[in-house]
N, C-alpha and C. Protein backbone atom coordinates (compact mmCIF):
# COMPACT_ATOMS: atom_id res chain seq x y z
N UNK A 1 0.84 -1.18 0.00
CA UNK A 1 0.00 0.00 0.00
C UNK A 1 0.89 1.24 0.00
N UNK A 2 0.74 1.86 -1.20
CA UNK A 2 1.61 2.93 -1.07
C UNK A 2 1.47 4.36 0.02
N UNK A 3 2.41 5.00 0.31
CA UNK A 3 1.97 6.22 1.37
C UNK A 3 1.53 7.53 0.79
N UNK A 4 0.44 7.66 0.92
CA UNK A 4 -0.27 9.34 0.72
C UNK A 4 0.79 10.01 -0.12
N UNK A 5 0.96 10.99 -0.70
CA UNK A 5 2.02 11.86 -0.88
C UNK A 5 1.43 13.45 -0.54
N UNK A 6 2.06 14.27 0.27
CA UNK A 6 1.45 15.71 0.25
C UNK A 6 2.35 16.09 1.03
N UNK A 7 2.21 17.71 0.55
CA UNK A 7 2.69 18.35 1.51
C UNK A 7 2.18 19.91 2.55
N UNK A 8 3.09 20.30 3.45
CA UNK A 8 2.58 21.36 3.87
C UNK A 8 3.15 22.43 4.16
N UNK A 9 2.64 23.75 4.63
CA UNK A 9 3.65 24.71 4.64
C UNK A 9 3.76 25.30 6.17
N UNK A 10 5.18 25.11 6.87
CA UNK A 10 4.94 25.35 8.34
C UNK A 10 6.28 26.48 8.01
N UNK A 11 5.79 27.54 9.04
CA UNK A 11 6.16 28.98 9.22
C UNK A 11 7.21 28.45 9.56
N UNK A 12 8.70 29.05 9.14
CA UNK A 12 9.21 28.80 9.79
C UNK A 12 10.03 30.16 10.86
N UNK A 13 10.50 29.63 12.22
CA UNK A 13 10.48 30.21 13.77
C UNK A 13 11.46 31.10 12.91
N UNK A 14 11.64 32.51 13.90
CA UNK A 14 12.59 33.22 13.44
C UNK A 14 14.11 33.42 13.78
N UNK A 15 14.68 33.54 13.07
CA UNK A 15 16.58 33.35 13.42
C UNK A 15 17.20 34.29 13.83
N UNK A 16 16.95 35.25 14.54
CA UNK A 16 16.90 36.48 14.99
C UNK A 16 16.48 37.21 16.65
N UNK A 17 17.21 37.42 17.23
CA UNK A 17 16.61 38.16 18.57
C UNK A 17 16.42 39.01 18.54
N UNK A 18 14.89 39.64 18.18
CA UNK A 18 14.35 41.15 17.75
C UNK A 18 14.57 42.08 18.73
N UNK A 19 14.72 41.94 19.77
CA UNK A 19 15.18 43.12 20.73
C UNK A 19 16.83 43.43 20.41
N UNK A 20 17.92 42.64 20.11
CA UNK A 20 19.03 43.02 19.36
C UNK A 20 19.01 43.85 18.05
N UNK A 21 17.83 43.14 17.13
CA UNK A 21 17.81 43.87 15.66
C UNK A 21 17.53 45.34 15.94
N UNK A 22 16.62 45.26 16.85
CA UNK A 22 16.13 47.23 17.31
C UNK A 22 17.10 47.63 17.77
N UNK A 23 18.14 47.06 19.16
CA UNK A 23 19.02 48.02 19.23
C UNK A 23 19.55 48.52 17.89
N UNK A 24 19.79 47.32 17.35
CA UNK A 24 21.23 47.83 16.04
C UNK A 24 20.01 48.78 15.25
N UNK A 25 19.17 48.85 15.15
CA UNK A 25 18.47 49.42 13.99
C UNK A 25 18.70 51.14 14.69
N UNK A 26 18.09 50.90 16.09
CA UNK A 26 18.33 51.80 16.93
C UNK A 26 19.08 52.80 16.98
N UNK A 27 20.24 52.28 17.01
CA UNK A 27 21.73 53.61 17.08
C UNK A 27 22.24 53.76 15.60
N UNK A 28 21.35 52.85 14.24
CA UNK A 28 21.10 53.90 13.02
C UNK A 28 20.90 54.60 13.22
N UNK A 29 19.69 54.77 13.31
CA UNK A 29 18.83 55.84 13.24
C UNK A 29 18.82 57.38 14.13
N UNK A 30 19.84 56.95 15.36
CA UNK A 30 20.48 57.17 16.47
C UNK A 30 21.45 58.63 15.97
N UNK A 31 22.54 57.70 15.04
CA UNK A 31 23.75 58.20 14.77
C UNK A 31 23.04 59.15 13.27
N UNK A 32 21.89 58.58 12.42
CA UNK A 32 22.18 59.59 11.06
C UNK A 32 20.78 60.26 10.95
N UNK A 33 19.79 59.81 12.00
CA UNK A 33 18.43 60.98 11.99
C UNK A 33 17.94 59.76 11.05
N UNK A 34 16.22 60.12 11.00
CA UNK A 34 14.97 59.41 10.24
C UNK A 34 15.48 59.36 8.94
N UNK A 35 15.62 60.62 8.22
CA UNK A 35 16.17 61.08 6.72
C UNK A 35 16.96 60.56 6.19
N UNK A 36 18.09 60.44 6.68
CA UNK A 36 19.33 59.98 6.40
C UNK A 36 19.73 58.14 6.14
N UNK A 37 18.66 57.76 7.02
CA UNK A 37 18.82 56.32 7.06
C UNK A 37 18.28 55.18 6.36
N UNK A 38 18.92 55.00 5.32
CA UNK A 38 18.28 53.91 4.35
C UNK A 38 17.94 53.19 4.65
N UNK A 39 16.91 52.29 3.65
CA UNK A 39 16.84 50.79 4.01
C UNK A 39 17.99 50.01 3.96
N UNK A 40 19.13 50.13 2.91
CA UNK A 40 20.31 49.54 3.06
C UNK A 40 21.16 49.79 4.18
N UNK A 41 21.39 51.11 4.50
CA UNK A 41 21.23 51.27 6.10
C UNK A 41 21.31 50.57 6.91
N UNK A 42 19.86 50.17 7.25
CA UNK A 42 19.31 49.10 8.16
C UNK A 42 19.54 47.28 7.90
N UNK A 43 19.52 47.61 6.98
CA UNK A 43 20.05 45.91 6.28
C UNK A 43 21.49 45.72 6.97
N UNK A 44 22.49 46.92 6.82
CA UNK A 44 23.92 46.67 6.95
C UNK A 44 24.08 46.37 8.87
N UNK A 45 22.92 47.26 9.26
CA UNK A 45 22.96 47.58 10.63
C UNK A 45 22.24 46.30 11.45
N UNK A 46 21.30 45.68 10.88
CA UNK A 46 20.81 44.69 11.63
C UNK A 46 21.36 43.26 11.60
N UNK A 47 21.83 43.25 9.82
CA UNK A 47 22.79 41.79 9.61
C UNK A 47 21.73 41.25 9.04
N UNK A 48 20.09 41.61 8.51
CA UNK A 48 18.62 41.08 7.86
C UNK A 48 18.64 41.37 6.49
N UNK A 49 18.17 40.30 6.00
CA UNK A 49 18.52 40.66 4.46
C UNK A 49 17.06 41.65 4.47
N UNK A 50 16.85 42.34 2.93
CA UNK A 50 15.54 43.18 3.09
C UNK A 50 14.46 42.16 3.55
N UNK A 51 14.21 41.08 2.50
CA UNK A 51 13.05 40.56 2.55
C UNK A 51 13.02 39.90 4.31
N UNK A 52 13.81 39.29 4.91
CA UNK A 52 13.67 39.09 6.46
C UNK A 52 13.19 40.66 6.85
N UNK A 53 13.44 41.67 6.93
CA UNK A 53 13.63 42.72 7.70
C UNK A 53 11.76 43.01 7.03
N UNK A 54 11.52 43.79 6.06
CA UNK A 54 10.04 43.27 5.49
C UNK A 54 8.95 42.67 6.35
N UNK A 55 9.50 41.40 5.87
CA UNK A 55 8.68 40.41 6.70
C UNK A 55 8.02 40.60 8.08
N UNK A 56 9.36 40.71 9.18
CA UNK A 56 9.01 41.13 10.10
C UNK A 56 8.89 42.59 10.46
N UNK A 57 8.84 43.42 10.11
CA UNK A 57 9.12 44.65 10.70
C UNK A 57 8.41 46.33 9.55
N UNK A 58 8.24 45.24 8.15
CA UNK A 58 7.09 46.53 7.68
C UNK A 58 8.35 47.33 6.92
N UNK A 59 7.81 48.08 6.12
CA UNK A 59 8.46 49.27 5.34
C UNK A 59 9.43 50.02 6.51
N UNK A 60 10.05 51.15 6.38
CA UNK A 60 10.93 52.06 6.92
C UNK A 60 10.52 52.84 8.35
N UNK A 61 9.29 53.33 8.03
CA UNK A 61 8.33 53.88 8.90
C UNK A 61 8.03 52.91 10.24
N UNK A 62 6.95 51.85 9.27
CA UNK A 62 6.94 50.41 10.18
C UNK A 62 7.82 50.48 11.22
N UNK A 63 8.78 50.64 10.70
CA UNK A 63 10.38 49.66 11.54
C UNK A 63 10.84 51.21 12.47
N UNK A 64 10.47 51.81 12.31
CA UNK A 64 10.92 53.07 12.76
C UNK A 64 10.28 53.51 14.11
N UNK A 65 8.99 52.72 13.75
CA UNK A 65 7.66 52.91 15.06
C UNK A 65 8.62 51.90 15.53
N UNK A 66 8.76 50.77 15.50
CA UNK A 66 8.63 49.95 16.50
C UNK A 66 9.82 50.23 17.21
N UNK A 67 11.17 50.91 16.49
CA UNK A 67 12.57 51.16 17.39
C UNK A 67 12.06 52.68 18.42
N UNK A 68 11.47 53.20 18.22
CA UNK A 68 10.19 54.22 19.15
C UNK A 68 10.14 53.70 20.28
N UNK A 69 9.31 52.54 19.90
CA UNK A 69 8.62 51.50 21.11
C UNK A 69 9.48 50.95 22.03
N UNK A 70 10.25 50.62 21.29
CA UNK A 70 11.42 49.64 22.03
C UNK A 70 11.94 51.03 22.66
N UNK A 71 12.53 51.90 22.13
CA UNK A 71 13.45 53.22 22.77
C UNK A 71 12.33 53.73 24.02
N UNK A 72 11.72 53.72 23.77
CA UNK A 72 10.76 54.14 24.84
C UNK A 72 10.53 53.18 26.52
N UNK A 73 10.53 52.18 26.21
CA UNK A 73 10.06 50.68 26.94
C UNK A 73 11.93 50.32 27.46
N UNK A 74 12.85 50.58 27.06
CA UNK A 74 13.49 50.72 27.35
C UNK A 74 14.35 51.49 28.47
N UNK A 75 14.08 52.55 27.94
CA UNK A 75 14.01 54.07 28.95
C UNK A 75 13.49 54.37 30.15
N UNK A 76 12.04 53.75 29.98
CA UNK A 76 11.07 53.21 31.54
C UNK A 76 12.21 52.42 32.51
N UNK A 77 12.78 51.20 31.63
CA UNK A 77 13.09 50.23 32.66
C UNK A 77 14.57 50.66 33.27
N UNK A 78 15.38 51.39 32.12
CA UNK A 78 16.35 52.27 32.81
C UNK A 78 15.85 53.08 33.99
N UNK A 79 14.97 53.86 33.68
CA UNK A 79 14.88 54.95 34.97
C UNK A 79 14.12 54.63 36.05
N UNK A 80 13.22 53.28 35.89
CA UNK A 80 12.92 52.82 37.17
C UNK A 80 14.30 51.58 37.85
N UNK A 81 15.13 51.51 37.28
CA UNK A 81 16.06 50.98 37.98
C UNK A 81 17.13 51.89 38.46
N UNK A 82 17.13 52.98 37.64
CA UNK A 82 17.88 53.75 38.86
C UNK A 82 17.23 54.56 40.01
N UNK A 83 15.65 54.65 39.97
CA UNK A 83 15.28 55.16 40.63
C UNK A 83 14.65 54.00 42.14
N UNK A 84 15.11 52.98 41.69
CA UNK A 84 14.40 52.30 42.55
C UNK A 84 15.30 52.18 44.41
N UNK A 85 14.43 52.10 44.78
CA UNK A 85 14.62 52.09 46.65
C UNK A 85 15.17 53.75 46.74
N UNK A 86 15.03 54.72 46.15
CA UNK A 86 15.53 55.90 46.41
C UNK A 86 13.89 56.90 46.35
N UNK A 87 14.12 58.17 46.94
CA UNK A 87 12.78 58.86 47.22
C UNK A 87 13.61 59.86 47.81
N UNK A 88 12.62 61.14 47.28
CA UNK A 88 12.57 62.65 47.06
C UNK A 88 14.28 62.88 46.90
N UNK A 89 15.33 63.51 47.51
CA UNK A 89 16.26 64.27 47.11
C UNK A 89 17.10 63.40 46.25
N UNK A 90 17.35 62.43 46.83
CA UNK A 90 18.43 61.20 46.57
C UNK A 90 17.23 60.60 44.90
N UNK A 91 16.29 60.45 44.81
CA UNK A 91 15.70 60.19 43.27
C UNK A 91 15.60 61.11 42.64
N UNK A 92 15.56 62.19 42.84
CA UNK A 92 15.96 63.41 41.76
C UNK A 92 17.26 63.82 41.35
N UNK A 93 18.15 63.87 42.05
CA UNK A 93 19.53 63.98 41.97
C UNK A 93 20.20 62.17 40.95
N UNK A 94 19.59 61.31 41.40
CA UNK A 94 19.73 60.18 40.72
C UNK A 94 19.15 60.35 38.88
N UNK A 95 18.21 60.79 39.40
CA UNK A 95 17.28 60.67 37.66
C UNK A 95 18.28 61.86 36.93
N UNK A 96 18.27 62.83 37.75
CA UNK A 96 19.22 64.04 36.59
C UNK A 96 20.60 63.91 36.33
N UNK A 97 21.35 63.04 37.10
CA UNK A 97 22.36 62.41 36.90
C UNK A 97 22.44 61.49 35.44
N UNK A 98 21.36 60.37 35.35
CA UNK A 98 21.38 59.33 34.97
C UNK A 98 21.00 60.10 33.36
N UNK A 99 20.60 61.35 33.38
CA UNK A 99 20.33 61.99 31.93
C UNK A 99 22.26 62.44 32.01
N UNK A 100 22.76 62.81 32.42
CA UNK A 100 24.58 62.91 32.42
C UNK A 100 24.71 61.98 31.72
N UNK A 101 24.65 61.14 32.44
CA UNK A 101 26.34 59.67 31.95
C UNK A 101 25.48 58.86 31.05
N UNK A 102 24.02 59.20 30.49
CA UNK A 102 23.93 58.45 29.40
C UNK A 102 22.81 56.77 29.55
N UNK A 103 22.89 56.96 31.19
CA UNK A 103 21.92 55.49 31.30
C UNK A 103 20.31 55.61 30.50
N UNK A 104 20.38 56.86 31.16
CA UNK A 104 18.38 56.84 30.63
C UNK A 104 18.42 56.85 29.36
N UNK A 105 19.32 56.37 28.43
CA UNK A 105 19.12 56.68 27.22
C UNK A 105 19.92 55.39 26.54
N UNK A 106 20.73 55.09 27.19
CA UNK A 106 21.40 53.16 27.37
C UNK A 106 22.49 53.29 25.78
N UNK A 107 22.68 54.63 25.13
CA UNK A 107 23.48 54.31 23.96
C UNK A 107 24.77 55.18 24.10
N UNK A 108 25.81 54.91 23.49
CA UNK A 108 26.96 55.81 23.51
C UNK A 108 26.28 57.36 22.59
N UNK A 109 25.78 57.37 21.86
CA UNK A 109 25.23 58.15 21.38
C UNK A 109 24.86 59.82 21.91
N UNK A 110 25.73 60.78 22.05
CA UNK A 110 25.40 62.04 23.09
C UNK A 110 23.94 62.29 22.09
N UNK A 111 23.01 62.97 23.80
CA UNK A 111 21.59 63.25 23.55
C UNK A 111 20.28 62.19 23.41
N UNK A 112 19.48 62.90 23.79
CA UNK A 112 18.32 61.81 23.50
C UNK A 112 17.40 61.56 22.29
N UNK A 113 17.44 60.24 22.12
CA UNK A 113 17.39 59.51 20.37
C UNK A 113 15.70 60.27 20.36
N UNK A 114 14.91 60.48 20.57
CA UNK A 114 13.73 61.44 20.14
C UNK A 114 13.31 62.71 20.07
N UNK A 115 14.24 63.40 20.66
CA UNK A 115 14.67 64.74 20.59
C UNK A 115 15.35 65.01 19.26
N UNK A 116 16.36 63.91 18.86
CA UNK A 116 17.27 64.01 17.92
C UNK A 116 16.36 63.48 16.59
N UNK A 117 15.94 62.72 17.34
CA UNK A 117 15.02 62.06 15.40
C UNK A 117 13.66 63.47 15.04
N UNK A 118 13.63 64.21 16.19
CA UNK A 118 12.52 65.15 15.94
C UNK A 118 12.84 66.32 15.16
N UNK A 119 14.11 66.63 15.42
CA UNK A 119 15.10 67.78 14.40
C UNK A 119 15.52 67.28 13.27
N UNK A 120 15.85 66.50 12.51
CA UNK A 120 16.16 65.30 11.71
C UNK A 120 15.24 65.44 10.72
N UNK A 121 14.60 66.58 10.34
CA UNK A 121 13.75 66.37 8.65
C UNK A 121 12.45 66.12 8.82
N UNK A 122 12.30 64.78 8.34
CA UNK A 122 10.73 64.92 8.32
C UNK A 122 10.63 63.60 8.91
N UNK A 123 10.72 63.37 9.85
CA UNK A 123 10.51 62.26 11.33
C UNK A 123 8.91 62.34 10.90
N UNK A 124 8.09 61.10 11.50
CA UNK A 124 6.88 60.21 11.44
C UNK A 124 6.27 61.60 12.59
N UNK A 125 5.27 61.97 12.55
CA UNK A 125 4.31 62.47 13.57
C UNK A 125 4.99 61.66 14.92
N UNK A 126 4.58 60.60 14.83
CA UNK A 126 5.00 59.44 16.32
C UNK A 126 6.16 60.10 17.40
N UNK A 127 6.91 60.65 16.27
CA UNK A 127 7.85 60.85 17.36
C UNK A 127 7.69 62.18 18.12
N UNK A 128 6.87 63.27 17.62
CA UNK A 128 6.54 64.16 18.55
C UNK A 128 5.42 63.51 19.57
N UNK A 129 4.33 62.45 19.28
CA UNK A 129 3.53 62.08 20.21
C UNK A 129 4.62 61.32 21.26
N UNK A 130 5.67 60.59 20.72
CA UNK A 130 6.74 59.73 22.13
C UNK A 130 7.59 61.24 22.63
N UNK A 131 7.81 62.09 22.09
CA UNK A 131 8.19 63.03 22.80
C UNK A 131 7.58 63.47 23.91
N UNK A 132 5.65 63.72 23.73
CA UNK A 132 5.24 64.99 24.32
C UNK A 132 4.87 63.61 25.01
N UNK A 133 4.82 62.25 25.27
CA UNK A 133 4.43 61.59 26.53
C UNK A 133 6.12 60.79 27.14
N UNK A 134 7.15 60.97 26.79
CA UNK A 134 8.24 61.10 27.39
C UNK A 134 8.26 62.59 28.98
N UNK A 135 7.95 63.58 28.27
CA UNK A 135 7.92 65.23 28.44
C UNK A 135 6.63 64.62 29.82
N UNK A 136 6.12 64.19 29.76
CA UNK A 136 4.76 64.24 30.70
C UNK A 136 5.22 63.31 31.62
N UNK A 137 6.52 61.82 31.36
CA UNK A 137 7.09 61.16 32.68
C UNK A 137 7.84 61.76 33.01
N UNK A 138 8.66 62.50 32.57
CA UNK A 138 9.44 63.17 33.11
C UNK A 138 9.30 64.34 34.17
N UNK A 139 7.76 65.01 34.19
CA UNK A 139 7.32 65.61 35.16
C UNK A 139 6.48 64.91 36.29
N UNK A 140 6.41 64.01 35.85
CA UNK A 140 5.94 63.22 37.13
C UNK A 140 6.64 62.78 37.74
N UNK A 141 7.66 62.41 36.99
CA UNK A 141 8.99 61.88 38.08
C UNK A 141 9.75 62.86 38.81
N UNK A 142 9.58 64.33 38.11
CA UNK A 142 10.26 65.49 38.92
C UNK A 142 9.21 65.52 40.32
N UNK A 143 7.94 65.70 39.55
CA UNK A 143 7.05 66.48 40.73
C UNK A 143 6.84 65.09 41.64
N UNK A 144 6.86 63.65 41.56
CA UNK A 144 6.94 62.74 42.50
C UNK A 144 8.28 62.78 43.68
N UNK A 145 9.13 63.39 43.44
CA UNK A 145 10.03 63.49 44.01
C UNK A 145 10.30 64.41 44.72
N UNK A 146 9.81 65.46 44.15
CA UNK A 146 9.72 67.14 45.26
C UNK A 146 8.32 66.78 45.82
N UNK A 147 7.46 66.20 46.00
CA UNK A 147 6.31 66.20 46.64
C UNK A 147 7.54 65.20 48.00
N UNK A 148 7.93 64.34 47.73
CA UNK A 148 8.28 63.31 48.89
C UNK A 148 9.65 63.60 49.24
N UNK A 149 10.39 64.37 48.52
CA UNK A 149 11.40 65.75 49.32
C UNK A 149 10.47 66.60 50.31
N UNK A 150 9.36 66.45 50.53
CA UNK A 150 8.84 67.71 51.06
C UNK A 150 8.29 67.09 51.79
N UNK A 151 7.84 66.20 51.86
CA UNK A 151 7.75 65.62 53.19
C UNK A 151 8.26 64.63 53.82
N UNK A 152 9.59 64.82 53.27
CA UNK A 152 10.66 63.82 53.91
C UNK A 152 11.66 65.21 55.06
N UNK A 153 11.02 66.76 54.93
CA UNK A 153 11.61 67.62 55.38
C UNK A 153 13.17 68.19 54.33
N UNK A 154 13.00 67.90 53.51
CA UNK A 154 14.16 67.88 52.81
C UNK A 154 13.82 69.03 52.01
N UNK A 155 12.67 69.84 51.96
CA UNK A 155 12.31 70.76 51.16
C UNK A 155 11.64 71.51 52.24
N UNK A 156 11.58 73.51 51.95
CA UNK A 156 10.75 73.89 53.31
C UNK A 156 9.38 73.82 52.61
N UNK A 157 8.46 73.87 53.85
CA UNK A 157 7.12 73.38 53.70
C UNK A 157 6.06 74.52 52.82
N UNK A 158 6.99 75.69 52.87
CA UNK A 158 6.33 76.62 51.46
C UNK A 158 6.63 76.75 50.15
N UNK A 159 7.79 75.69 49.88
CA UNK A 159 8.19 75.43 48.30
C UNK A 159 7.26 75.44 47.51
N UNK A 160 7.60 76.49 46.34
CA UNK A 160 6.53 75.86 45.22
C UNK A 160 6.75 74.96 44.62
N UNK A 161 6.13 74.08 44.58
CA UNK A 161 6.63 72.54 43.70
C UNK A 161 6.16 72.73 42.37
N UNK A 162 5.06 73.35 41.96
CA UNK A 162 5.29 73.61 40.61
C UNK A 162 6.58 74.49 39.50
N UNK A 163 6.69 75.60 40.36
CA UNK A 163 7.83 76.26 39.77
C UNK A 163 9.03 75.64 39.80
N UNK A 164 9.35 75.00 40.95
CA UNK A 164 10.72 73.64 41.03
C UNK A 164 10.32 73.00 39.98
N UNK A 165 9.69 72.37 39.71
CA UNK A 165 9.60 71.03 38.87
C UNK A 165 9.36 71.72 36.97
N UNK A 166 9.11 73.27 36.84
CA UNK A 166 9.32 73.62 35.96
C UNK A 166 10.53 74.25 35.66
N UNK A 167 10.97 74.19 36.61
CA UNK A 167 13.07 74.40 36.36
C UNK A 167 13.50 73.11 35.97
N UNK A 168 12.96 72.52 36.72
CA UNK A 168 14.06 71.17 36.67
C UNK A 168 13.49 70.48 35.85
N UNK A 169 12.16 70.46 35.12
CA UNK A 169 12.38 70.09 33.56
C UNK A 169 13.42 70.93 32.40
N UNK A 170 13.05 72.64 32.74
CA UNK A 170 14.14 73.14 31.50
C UNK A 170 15.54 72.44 32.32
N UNK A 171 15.99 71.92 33.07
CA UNK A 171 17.21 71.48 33.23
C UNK A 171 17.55 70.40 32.78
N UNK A 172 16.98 69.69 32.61
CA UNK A 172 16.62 68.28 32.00
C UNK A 172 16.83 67.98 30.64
N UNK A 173 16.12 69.23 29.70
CA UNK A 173 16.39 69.73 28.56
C UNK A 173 17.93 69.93 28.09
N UNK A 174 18.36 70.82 29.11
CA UNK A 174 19.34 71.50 28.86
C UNK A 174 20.29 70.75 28.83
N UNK A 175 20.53 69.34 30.10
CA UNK A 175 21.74 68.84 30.24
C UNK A 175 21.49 67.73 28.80
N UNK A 176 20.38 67.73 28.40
CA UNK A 176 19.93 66.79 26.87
C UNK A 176 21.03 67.47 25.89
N UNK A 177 20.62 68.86 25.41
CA UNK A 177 21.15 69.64 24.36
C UNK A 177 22.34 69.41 24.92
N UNK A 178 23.01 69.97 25.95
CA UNK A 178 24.48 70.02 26.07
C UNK A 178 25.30 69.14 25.61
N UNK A 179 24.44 67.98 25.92
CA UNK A 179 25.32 66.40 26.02
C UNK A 179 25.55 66.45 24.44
N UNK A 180 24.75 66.82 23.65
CA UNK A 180 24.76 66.98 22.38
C UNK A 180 25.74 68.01 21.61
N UNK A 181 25.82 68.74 21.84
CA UNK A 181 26.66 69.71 22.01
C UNK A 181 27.99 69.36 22.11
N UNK A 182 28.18 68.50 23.10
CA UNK A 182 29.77 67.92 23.27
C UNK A 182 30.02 68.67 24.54
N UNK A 183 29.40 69.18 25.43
CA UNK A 183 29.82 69.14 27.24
C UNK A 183 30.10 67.87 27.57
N UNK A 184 30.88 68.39 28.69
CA UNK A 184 31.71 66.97 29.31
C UNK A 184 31.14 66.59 30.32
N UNK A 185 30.79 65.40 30.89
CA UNK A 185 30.16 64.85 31.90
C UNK A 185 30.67 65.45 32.90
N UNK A 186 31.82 65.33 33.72
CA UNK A 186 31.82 66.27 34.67
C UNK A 186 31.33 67.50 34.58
N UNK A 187 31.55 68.45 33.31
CA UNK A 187 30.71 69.38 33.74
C UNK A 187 29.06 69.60 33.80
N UNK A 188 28.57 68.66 33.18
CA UNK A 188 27.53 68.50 33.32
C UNK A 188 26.80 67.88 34.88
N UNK A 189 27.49 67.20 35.41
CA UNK A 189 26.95 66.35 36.49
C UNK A 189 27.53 67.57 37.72
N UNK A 190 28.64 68.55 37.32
CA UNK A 190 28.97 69.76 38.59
C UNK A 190 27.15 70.96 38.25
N UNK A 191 26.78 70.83 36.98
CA UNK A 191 25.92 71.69 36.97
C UNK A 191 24.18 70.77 37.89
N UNK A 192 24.23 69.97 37.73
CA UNK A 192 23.12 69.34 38.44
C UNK A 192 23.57 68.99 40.04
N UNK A 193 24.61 69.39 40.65
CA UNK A 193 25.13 68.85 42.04
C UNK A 193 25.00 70.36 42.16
N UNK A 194 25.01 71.67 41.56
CA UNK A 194 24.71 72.91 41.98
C UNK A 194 23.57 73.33 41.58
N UNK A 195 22.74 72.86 40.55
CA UNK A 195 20.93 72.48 40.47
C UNK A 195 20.48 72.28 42.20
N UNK A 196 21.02 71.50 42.26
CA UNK A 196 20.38 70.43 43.84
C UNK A 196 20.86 71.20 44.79
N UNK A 197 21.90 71.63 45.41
CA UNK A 197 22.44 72.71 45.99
C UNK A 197 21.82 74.02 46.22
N UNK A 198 20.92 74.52 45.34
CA UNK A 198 20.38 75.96 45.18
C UNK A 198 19.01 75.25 45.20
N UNK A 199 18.78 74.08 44.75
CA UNK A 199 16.94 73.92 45.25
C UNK A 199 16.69 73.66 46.39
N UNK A 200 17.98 73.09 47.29
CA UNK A 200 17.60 72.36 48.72
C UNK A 200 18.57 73.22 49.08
N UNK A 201 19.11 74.34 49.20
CA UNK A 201 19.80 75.19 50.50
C UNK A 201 18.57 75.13 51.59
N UNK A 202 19.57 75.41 52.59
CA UNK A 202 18.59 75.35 53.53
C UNK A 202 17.92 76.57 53.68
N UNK A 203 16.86 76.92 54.37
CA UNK A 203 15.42 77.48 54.61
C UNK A 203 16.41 79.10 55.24
């Protein structure tokens, strides 16, 4: 009795660790802006031939959202690990630090990759929406921290916490641009140790 003959078509698993391909796609896009960065580009940068890269990840744009996503989801888990077991002076001084030396942002790359892809030509809409809800943790994490500076006594009890926490976002900014700029970490990290100095002198 002869055997059936047929066949079938099974997907096959992917050869690739997509959280690696985004970094590398990542500090493309990182190092030459939205505009600048080809699809060959990205081919050279991930090690994916087009049609793999396609497949999974969509046209230019596609692939562009999702290194967003990842840059974003990333950034969370940086700054809740440096912020973690620390509260009010000691987590603010930590978080504005950690914009210094480059953690909250996890690339050798001076400046932050959505700030930079937003000047960069004609960047996707997306990245001003991951901007302006970057811009909105970042004040919560200021104003979470001067609220529990302030009642850890570490702040006097008539501080305005709004006007603090709207400095110490333009500071936030600023040590961004600088880093970009080409300031040097020490001087950048002496300007946030005299940030902290002039917000918490004493009463």
């Amino acid at each position: 009795m002869g055997s059936a003959s047929y066949s079938c078509s099974v997907a096959r698993p992917r050869e690739f660790d997509e959280s690696v391909v985004l970094d590398r796609a990542l500090r493309a896009f990182w190092e030459r802006g939205y505009d600048a960065t080809s699809v060959d580009d990205l081919v050279a940068a991930t090690g994916l031939g087009r049609a793999s890269l396609y497949g999974a990840f969509g046209d230019k744009e596609q692939f562009f959202r999702r290194v967003v996503d990842h840059y974003a989801a990333r950034s969370r888990n940086e700054v809740d690990r440096v912020l973690a077991g620390l509260s009010g002076r000691a987590a603010l001084e930590a978080f504005l630090l950690s914009r210094v030396n480059g953690s909250a942002c996890f690339a050798t790359t001076p400046g932050c990759f959505l700030q930079i892809a937003a000047t960069s030509g004609t960047s996707p809409p997306l990245v001003q929406e991951a901007l302006i809800e970057g811009q909105r943790e970042v004040n919560e994490i200021l104003m979470r921290s001067l609220k529990e500076a302030r009642c850890l006594g570490e702040l006097r009890a008539t501080a305005d916490l709004e006007k603090l926490s709207a400095l110490l976002g333009v500071v936030v900014s600023g040590l961004t641009a600088s880093a970009k700029a080409g300031a040097s970490e020490p001087a950048l990290s002496l300007a946030v140790h005299e940030t902290m100095a002039l917000i918490f002198e004493a009463p």
